[in-house]
N, C-alpha and C. Protein backbone atom coordinates (compact mmCIF):
# COMPACT_ATOMS: atom_id res chain seq x y z
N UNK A 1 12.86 -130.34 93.58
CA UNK A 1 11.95 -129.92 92.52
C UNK A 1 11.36 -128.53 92.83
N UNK A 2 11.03 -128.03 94.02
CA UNK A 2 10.78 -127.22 94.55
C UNK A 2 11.30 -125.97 94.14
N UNK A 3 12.67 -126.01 94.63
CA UNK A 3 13.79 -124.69 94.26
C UNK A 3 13.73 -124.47 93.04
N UNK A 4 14.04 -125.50 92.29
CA UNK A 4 13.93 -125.86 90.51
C UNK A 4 13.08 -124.38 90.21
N UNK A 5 11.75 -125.10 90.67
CA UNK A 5 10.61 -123.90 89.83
C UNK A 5 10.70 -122.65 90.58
N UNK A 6 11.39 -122.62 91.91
CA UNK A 6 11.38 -121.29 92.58
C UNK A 6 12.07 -120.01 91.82
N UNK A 7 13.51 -121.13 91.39
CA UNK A 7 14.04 -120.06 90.17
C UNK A 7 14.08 -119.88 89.46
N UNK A 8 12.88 -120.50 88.44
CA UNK A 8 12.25 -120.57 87.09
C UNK A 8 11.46 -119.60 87.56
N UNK A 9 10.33 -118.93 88.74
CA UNK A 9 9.73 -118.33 88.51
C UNK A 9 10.50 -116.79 88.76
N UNK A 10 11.27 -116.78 89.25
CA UNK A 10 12.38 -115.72 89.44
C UNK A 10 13.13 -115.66 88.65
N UNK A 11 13.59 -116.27 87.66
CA UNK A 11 14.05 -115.80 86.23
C UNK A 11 13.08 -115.50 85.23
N UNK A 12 11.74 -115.61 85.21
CA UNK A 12 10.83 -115.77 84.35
C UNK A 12 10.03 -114.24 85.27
N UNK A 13 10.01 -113.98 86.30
CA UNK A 13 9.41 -112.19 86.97
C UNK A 13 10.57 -111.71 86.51
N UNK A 14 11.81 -111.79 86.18
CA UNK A 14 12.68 -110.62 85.74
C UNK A 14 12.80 -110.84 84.38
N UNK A 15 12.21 -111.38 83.99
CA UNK A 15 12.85 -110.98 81.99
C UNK A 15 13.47 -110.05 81.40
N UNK A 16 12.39 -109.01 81.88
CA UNK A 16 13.00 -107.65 80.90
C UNK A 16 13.62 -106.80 81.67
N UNK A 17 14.24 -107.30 82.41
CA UNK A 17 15.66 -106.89 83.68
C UNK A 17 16.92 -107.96 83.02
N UNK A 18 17.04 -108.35 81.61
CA UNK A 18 18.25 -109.19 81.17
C UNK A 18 18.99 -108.53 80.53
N UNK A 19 20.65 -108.26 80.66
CA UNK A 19 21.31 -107.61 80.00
C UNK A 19 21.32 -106.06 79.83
N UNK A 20 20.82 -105.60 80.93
CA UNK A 20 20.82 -103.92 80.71
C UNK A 20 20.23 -103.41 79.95
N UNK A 21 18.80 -104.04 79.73
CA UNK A 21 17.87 -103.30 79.17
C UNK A 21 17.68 -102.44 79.79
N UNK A 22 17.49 -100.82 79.23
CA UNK A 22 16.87 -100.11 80.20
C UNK A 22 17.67 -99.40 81.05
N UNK A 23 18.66 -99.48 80.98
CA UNK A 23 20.09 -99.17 81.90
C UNK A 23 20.36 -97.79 80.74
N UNK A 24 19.91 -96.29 81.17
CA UNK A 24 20.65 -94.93 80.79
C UNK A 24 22.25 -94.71 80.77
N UNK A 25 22.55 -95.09 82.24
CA UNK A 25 24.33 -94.88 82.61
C UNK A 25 25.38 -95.75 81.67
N UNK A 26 25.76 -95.04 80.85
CA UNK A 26 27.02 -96.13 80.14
C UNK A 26 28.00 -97.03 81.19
N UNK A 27 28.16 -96.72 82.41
CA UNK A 27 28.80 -97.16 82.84
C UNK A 27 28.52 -98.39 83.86
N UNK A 28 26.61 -97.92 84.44
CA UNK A 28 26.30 -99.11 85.03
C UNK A 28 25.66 -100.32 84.12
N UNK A 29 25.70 -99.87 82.22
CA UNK A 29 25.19 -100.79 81.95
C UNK A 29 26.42 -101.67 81.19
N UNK A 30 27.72 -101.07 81.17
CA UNK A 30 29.06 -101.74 80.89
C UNK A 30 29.00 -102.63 82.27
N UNK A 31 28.80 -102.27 83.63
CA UNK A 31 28.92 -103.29 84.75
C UNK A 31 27.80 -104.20 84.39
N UNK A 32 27.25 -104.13 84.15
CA UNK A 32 26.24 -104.79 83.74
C UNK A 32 26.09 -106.15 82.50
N UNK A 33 26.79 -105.43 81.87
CA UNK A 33 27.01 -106.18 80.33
C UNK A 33 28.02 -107.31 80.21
N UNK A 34 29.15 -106.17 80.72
CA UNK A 34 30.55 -107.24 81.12
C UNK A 34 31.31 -107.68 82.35
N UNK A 35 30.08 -107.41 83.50
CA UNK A 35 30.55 -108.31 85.01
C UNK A 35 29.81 -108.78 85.19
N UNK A 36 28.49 -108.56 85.42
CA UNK A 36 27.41 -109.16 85.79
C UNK A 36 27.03 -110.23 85.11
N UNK A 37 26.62 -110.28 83.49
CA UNK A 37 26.22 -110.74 82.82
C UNK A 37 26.85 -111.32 81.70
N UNK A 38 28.26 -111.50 82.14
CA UNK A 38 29.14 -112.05 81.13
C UNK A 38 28.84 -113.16 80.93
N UNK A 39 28.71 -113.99 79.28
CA UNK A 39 28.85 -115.13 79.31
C UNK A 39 29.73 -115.59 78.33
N UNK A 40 30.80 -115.03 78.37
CA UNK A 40 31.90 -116.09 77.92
C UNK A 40 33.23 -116.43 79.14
N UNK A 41 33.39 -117.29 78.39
CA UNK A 41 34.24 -118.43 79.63
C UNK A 41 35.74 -117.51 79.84
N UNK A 42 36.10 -117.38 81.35
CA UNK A 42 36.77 -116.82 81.20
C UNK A 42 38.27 -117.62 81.76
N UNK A 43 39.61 -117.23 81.38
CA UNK A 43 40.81 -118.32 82.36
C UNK A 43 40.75 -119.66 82.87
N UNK A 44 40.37 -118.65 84.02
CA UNK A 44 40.12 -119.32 85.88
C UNK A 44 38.99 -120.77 85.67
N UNK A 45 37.58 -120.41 85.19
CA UNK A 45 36.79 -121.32 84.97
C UNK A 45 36.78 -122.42 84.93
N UNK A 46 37.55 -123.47 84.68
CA UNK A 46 37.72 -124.65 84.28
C UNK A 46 38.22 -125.10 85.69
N UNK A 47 38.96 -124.27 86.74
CA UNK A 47 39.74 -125.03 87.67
C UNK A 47 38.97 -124.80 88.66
N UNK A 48 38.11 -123.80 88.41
CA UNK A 48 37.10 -123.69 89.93
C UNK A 48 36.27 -124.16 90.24
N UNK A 49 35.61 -123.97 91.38
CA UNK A 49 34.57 -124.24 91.97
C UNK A 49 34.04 -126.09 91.59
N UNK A 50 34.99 -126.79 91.48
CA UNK A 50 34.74 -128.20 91.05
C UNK A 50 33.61 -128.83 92.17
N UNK A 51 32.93 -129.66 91.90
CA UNK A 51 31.96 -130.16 93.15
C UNK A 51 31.00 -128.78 93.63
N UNK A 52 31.29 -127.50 93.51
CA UNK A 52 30.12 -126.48 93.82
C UNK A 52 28.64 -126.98 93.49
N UNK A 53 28.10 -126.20 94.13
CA UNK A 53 26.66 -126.23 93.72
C UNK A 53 26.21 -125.29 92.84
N UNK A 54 25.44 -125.36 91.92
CA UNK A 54 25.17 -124.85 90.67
C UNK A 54 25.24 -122.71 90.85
N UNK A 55 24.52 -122.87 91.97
CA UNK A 55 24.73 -121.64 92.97
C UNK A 55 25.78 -120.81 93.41
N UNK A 56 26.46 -121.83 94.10
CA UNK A 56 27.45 -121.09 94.49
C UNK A 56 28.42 -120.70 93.66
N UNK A 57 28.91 -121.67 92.33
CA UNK A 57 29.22 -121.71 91.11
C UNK A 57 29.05 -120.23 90.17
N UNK A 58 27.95 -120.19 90.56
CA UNK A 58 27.61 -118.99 89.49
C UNK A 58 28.08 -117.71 90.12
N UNK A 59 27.64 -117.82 91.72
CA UNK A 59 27.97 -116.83 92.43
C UNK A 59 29.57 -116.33 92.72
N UNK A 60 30.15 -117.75 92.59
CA UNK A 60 31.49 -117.64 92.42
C UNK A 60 32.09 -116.97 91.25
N UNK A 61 31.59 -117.13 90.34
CA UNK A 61 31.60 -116.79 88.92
C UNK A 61 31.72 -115.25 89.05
N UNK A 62 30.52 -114.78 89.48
CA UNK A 62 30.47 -113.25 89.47
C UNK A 62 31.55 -112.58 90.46
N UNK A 63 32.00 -113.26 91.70
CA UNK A 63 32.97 -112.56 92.44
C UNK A 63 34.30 -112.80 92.02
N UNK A 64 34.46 -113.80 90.83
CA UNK A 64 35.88 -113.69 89.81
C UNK A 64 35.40 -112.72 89.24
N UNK A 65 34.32 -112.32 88.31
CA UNK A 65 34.69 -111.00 87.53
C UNK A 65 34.98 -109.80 88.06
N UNK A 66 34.06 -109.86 89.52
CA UNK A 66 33.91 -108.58 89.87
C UNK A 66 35.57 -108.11 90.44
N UNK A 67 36.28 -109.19 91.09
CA UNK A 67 37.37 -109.06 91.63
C UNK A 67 38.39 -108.71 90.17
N UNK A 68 37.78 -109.64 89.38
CA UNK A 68 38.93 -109.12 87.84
C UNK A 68 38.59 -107.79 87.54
N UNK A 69 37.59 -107.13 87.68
CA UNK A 69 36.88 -105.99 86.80
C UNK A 69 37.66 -104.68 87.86
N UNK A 70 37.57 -105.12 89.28
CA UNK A 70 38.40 -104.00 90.07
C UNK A 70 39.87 -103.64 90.45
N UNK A 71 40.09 -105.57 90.87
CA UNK A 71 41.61 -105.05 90.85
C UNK A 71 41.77 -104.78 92.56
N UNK A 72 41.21 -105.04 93.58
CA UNK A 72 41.55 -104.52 94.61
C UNK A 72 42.80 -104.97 95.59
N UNK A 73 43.58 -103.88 96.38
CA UNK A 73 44.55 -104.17 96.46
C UNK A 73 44.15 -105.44 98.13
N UNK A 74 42.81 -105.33 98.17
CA UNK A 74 42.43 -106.43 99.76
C UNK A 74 41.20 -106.66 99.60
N UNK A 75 40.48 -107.73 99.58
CA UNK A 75 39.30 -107.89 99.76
C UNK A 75 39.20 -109.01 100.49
N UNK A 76 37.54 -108.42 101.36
CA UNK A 76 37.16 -109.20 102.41
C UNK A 76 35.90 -110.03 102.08
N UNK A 77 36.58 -110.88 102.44
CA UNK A 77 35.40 -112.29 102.32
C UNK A 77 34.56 -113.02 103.48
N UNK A 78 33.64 -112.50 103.30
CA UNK A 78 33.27 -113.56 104.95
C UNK A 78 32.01 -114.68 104.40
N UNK A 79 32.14 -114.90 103.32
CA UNK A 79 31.16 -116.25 102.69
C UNK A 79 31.62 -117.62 102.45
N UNK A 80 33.10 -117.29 102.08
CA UNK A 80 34.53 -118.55 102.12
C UNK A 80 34.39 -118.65 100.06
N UNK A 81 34.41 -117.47 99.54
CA UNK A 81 34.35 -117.28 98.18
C UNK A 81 35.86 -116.69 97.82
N UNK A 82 37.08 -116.83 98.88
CA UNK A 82 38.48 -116.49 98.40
C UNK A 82 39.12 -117.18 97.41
N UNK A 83 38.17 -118.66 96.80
CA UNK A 83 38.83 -119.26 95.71
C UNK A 83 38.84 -118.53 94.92
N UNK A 84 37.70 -118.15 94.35
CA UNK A 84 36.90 -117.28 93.33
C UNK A 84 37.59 -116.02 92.91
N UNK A 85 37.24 -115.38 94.00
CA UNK A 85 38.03 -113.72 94.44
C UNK A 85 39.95 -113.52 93.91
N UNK A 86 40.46 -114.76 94.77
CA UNK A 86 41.70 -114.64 94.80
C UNK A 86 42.23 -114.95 92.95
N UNK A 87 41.38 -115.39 92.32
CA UNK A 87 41.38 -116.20 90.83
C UNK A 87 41.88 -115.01 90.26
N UNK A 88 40.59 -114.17 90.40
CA UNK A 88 40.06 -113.11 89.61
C UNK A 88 41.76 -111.85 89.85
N UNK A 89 41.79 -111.54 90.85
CA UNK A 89 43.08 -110.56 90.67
C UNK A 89 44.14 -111.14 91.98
N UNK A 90 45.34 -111.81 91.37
CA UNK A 90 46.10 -112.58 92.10
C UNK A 90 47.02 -111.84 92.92
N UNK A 91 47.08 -110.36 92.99
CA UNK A 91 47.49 -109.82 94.16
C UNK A 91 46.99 -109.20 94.66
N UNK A 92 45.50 -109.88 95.46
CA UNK A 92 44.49 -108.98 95.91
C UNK A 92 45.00 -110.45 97.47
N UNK A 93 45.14 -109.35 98.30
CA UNK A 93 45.26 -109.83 99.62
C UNK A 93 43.23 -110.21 100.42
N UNK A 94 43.83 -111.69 100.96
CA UNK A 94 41.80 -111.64 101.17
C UNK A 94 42.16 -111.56 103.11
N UNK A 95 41.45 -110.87 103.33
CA UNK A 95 40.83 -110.58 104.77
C UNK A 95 39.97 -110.44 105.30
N UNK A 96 39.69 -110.71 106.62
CA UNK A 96 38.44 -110.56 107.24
C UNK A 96 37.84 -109.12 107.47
N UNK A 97 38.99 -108.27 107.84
CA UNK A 97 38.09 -107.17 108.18
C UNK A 97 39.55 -105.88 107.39
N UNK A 98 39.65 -104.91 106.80
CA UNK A 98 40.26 -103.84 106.38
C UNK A 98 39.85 -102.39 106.69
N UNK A 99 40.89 -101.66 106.97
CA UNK A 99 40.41 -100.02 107.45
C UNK A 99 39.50 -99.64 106.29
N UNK A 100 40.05 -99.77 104.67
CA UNK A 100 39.33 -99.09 104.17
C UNK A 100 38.79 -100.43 102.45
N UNK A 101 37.45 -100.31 102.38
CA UNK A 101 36.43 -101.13 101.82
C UNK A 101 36.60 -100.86 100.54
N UNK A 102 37.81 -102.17 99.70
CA UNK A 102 37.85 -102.05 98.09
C UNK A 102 36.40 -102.58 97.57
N UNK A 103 36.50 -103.73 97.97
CA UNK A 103 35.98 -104.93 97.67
C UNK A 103 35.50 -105.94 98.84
N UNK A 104 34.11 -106.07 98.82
CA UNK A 104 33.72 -106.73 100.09
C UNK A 104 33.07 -108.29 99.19
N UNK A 105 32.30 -108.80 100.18
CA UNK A 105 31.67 -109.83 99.70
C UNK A 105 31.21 -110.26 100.98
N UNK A 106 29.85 -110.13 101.47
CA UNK A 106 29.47 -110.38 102.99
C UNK A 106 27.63 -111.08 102.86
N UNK A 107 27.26 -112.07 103.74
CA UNK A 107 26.57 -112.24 103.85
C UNK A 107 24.87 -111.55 104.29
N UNK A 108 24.37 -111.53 103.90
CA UNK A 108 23.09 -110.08 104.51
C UNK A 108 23.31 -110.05 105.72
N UNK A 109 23.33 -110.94 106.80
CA UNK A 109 23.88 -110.83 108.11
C UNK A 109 24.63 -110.20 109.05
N UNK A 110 25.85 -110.15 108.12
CA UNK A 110 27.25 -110.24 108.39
C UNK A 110 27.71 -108.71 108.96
N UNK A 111 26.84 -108.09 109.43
CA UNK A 111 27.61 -106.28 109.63
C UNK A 111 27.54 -105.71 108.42
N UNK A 112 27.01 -105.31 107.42
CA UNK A 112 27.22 -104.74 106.24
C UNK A 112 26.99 -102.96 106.49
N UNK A 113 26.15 -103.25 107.25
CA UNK A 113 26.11 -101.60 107.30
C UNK A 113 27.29 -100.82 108.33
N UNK A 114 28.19 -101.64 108.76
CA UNK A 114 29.29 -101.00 109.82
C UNK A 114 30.30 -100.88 108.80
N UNK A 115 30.67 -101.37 107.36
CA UNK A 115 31.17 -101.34 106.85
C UNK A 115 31.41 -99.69 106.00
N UNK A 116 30.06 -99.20 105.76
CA UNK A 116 29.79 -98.50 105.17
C UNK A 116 30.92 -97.35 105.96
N UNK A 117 31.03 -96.88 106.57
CA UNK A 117 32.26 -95.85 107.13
C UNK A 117 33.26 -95.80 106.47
N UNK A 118 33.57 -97.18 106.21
CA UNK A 118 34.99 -97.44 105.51
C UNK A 118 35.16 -97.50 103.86
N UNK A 119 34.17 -97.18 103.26
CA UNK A 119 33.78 -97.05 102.00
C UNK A 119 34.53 -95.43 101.37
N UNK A 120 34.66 -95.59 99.90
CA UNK A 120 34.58 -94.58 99.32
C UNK A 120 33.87 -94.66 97.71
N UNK A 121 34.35 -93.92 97.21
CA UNK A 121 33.48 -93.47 95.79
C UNK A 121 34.35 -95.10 95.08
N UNK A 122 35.81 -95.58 95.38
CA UNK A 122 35.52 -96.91 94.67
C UNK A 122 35.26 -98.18 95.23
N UNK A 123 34.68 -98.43 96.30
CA UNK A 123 34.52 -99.14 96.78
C UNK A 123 33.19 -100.23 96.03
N UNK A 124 33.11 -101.45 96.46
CA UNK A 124 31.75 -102.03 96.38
C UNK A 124 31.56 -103.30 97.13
N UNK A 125 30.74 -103.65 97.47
CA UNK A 125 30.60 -104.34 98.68
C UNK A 125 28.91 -105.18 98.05
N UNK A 126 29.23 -106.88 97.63
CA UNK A 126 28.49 -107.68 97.24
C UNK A 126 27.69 -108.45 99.07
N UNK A 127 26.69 -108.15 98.45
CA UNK A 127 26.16 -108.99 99.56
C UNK A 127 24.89 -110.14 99.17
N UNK A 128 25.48 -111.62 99.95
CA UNK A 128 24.95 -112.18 99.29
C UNK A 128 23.86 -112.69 100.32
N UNK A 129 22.84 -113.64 99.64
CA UNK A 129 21.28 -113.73 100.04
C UNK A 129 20.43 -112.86 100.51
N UNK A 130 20.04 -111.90 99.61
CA UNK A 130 19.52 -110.57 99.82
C UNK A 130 17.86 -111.40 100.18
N UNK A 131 17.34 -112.19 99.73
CA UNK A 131 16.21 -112.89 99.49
C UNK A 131 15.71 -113.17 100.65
N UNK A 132 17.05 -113.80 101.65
CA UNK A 132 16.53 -114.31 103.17
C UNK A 132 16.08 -112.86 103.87
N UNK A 133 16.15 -111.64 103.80
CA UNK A 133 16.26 -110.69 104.41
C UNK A 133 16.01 -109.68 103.75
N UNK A 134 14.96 -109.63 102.81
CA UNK A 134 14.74 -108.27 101.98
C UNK A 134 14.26 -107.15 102.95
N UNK A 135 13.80 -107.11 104.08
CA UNK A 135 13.73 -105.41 104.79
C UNK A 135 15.21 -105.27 105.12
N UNK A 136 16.13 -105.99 105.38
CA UNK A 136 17.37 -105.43 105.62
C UNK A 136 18.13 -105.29 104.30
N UNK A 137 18.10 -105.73 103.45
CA UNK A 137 18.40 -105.13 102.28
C UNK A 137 17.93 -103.85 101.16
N UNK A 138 16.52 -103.73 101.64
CA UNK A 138 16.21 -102.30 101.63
C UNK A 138 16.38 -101.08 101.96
N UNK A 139 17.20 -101.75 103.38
CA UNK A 139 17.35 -100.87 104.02
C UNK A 139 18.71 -100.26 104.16
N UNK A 140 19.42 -101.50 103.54
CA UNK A 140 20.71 -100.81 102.99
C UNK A 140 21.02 -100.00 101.26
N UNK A 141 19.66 -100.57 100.43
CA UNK A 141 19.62 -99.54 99.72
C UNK A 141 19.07 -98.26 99.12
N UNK A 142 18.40 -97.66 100.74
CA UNK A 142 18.02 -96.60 100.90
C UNK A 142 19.14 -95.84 102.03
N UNK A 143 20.35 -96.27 102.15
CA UNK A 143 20.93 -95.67 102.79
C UNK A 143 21.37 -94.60 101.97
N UNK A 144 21.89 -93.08 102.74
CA UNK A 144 22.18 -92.34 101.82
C UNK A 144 23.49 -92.37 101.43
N UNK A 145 24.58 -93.25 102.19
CA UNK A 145 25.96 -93.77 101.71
C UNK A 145 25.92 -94.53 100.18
N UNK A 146 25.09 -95.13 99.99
CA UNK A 146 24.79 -96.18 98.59
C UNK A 146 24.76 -94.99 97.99
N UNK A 147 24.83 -95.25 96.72
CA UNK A 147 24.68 -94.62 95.47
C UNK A 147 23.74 -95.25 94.53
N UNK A 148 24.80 -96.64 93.87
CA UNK A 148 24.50 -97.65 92.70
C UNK A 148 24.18 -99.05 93.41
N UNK A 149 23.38 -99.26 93.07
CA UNK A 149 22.74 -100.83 93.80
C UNK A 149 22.39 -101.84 92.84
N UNK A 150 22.65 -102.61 92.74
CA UNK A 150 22.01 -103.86 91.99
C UNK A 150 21.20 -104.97 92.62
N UNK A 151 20.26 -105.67 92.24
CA UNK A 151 19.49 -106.84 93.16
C UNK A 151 19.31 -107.75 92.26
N UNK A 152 20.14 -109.27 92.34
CA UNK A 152 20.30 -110.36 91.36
C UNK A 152 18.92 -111.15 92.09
N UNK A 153 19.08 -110.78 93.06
CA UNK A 153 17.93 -111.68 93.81
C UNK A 153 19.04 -112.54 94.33
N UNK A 154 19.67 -113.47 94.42
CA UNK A 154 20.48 -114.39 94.76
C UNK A 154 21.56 -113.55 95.66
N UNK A 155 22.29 -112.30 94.96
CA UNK A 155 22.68 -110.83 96.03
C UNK A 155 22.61 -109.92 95.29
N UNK A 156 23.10 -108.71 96.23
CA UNK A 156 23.13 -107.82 95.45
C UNK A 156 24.52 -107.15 96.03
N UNK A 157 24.36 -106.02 95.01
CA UNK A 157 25.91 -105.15 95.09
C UNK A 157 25.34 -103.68 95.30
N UNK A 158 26.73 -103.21 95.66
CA UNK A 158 26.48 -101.71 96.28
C UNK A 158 28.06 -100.89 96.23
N UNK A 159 27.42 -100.18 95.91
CA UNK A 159 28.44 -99.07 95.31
C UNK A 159 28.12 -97.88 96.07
N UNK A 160 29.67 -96.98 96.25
CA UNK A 160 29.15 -95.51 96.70
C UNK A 160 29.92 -94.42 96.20
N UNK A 161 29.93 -94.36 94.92
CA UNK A 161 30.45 -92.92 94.36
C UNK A 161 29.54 -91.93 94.02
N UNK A 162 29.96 -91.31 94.76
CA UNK A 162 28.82 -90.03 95.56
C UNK A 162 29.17 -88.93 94.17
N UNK A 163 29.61 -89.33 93.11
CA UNK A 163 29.83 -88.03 91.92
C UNK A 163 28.63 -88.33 90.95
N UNK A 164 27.54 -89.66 91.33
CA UNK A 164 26.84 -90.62 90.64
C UNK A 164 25.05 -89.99 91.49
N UNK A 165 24.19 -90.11 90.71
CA UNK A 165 22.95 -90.28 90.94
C UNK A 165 22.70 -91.57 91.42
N UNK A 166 21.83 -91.18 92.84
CA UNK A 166 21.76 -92.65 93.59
C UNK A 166 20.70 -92.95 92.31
N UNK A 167 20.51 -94.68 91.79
CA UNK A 167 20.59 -95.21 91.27
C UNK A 167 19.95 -96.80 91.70
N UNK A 168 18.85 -97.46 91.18
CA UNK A 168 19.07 -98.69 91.90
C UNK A 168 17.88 -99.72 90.34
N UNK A 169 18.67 -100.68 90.63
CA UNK A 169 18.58 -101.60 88.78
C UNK A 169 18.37 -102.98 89.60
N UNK A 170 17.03 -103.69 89.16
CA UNK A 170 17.05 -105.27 89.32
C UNK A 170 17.15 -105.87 88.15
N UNK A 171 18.09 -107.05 88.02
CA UNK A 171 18.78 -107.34 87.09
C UNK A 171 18.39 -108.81 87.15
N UNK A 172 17.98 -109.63 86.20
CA UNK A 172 17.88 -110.55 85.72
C UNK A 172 19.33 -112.15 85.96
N UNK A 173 19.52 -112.24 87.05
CA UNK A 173 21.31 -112.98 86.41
C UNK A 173 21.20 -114.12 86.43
């Protein structure tokens, strides 16, 4: 009952963070509109995440789009979200660790900032439970490698195309 209202009151402090209100960039509020915040059913849906938790479900949800929306030719998973991932673009090789960072998906824990070397302008790198650890997630989005940042509260994402105004949007999801 607890959690229940924890994320009633955390969907109810972000309201007018729903759907890219407020979002200038056509392009972070297209990520926005149609990865983040998609809600129509997509393929994959029906066969996944069966028995998940409502959570991980959703979270799974977003690392099928995000993996559909990029296309990467490897992405690294260190959360155990390769059902999801692998759904989303079926010749995306999943690994633990790659020279260079399409597509990540890492725990706040997990090394995120050693990653950053291996990044470029398309890279993006989801990290999830930003909540357990918000000074270290601040602190990765005041790095000057970030660019575009998002904070679902549940995770967030990070982008570094340096042709972009660093940038940073809390989003309602």
């Amino acid at each position: 009952m607890m959690n229940r209202l924890r994320h009633v009151f955390v969907w109810l402090s972000r309201i007018n963070c729903c759907r890219g209100f407020g979002i200038q960039s056509p392009t972070d509020y297209a990520f926005v509109r149609y990865v983040i915040n998609e809600h129509w059913p997509y393929y994959a849906y029906e066969t996944m995440g069966r028995g998940d938790s409502w959570l991980k479900r959703k979270l799974g949800r977003l690392y099928f789009r995000m993996s559909n929306s990029r296309q990467a030719k490897t992405v690294i998973d260190r959360v155990g979200a390769s059902e999801y991932l692998s759904q989303g673009c079926r010749h995306s090789l999943m690994a633990d660790d790659a020279e260079k960072v399409e597509l990540a998906v890492l725990g706040i824990n997990d090394g995120v900032k050693e990653l950053f070397s291996r990044c470029d302008d398309q890279s993006v790198i989801a990290v999830q439970d930003i909540w357990l650890n918000k000074p270290l997630w601040k602190e990765l989005v005041a790095d000057n490698r970030v660019t575009i940042s998002f904070d679902l509260y549940y995770c967030g994402i990070l982008m570094f195309d340096h042709n972009r105004v660093k940038q940073h949007y809390k989003i309602n999801f």
